[in-house]
Protein backbone atom coordinates (compact mmCIF):
# COMPACT_ATOMS: atom_id res chain seq x y z
CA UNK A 1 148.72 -21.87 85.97
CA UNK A 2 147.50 -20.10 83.04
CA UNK A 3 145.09 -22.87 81.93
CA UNK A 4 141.98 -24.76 83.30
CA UNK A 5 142.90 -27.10 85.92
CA UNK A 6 141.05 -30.19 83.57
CA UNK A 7 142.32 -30.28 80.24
CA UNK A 8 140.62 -33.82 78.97
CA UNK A 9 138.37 -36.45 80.56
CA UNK A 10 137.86 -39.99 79.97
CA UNK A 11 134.24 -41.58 80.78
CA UNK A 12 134.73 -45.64 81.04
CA UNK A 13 131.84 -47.90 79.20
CA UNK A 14 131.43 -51.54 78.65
CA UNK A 15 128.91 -51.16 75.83
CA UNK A 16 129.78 -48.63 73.88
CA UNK A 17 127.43 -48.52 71.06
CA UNK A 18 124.74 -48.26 74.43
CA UNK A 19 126.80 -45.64 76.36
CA UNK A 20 127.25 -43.76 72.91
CA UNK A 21 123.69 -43.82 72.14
CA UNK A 22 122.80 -42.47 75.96
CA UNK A 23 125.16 -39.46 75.57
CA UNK A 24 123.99 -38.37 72.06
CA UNK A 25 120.31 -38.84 73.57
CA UNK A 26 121.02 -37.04 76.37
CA UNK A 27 123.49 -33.91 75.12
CA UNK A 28 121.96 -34.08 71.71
CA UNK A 29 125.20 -33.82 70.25
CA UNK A 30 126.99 -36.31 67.61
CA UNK A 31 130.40 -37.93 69.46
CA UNK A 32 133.62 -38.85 66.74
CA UNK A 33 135.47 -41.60 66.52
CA UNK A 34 139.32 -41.14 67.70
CA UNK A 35 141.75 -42.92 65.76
CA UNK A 36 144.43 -44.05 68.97
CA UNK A 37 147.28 -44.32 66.88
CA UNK A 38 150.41 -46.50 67.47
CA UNK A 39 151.00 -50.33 68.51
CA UNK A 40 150.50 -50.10 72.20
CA UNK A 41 152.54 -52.42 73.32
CA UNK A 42 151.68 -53.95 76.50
CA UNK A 43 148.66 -51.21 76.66
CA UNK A 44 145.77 -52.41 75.02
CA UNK A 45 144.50 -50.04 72.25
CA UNK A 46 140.90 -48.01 73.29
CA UNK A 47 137.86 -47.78 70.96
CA UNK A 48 137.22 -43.63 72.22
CA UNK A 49 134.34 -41.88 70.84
CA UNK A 50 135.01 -37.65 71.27
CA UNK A 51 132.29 -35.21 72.36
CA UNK A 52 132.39 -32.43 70.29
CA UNK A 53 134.70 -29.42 71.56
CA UNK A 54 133.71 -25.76 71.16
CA UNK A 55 135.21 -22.10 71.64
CA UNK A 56 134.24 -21.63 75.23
CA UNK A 57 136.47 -22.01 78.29
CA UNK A 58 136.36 -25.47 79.59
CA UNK A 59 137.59 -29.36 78.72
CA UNK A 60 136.61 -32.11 75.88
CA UNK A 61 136.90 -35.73 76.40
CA UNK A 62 135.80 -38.96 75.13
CA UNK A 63 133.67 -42.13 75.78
CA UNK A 64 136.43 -44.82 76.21
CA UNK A 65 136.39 -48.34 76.38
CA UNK A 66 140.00 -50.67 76.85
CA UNK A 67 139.98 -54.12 77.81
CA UNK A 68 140.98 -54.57 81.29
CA UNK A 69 139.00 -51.51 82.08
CA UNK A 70 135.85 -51.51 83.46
CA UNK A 71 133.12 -48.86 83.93
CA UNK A 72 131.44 -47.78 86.74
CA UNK A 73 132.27 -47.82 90.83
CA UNK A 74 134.80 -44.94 90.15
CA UNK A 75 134.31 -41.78 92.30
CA UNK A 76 135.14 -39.12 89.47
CA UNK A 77 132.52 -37.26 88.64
CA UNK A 78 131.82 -35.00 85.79
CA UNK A 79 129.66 -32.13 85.08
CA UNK A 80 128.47 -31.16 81.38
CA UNK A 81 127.71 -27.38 80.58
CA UNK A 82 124.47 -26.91 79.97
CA UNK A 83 121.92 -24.03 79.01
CA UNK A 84 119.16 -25.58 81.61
CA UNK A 85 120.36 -28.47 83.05
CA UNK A 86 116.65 -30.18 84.03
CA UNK A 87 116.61 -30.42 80.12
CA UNK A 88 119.40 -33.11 80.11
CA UNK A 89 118.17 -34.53 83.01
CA UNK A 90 114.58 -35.12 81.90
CA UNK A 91 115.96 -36.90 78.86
CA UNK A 92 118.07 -39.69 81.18
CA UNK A 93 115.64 -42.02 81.61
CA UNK A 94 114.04 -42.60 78.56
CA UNK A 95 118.09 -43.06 77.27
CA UNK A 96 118.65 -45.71 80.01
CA UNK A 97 119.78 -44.04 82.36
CA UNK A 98 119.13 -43.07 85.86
CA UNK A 99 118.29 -39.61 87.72
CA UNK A 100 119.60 -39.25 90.89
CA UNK A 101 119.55 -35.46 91.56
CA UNK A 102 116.73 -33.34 90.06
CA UNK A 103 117.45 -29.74 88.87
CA UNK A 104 119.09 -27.82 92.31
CA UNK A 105 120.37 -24.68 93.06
CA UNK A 106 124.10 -24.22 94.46
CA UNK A 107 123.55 -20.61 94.92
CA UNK A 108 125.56 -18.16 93.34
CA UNK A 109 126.78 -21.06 91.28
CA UNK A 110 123.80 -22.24 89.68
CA UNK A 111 122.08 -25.27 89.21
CA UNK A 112 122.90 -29.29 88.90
CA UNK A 113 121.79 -32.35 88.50
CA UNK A 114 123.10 -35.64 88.82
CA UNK A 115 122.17 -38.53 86.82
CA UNK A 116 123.87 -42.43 86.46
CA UNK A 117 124.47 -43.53 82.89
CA UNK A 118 123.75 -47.18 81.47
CA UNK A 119 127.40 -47.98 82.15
CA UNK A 120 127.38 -47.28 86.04
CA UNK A 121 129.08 -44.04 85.92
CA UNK A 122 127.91 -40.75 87.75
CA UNK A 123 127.79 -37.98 85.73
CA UNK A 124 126.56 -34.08 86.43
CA UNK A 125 124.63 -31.73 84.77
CA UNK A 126 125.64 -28.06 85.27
CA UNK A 127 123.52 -24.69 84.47
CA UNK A 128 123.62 -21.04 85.14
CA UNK A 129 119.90 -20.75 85.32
């Protein structure tokens, strides 16, 4: 394998003008609409809202919400690059959210935190510093 291992990633939401507004907040970063394109046939078509993808290593993905698909109680969990990643996580509760995990060191590896998001879903925070 000549890639990364995670190419894409989908983060389920009921509410997804809410769960929209929380990651914006949050990642201060502007998400795009995704035009699904095609009938669907028996597979309902999603409303998916992109975060935006840049030159570094690593995978995009999208806020996605489908009927018959709910958010939350999954146990996928996804970290976001980050600078300093208490500065994310001090901005998750005033966005709705909820911190779980303040800023902590995995050693050589950095630093995390975890936080819930108004839809349910776990979601990381990762940092070199």
């Amino acid at each position: 394998m000549d890639s990364n291992a995670v190419c894409w990633f989908e983060i389920y939401v009921d509410d997804m003008e809410r769960a929209k507004a929380f990651y914006e907040q949050v990642l201060e970063v502007e998400l795009t609409r995704l035009d699904v394109p095609g009938e669907g046939g028996d597979c309902p078509q999603p409303e998916m809202w992109a975060f935006p993808m840049g030159q570094r290593p690593g995978a995009s993905g999208a806020l996605c919400k489908m009927k018959g698909v709910s958010a939350g109680g999954n146990s996928t969990l996804v970290y976001f690059d980050t600078e300093d990643c208490s500065k994310p996580g001090a901005k998750v509760e005033a966005a709705g959210g909820k911190l779980q995990v303040p800023k902590m060191s995995i050693g050589d590896h950095g630093h995390i935190c975890v936080a819930e998001d108004t839809e349910g879903n776990m979601i990381g925070f990762h940092s070199l510093s």
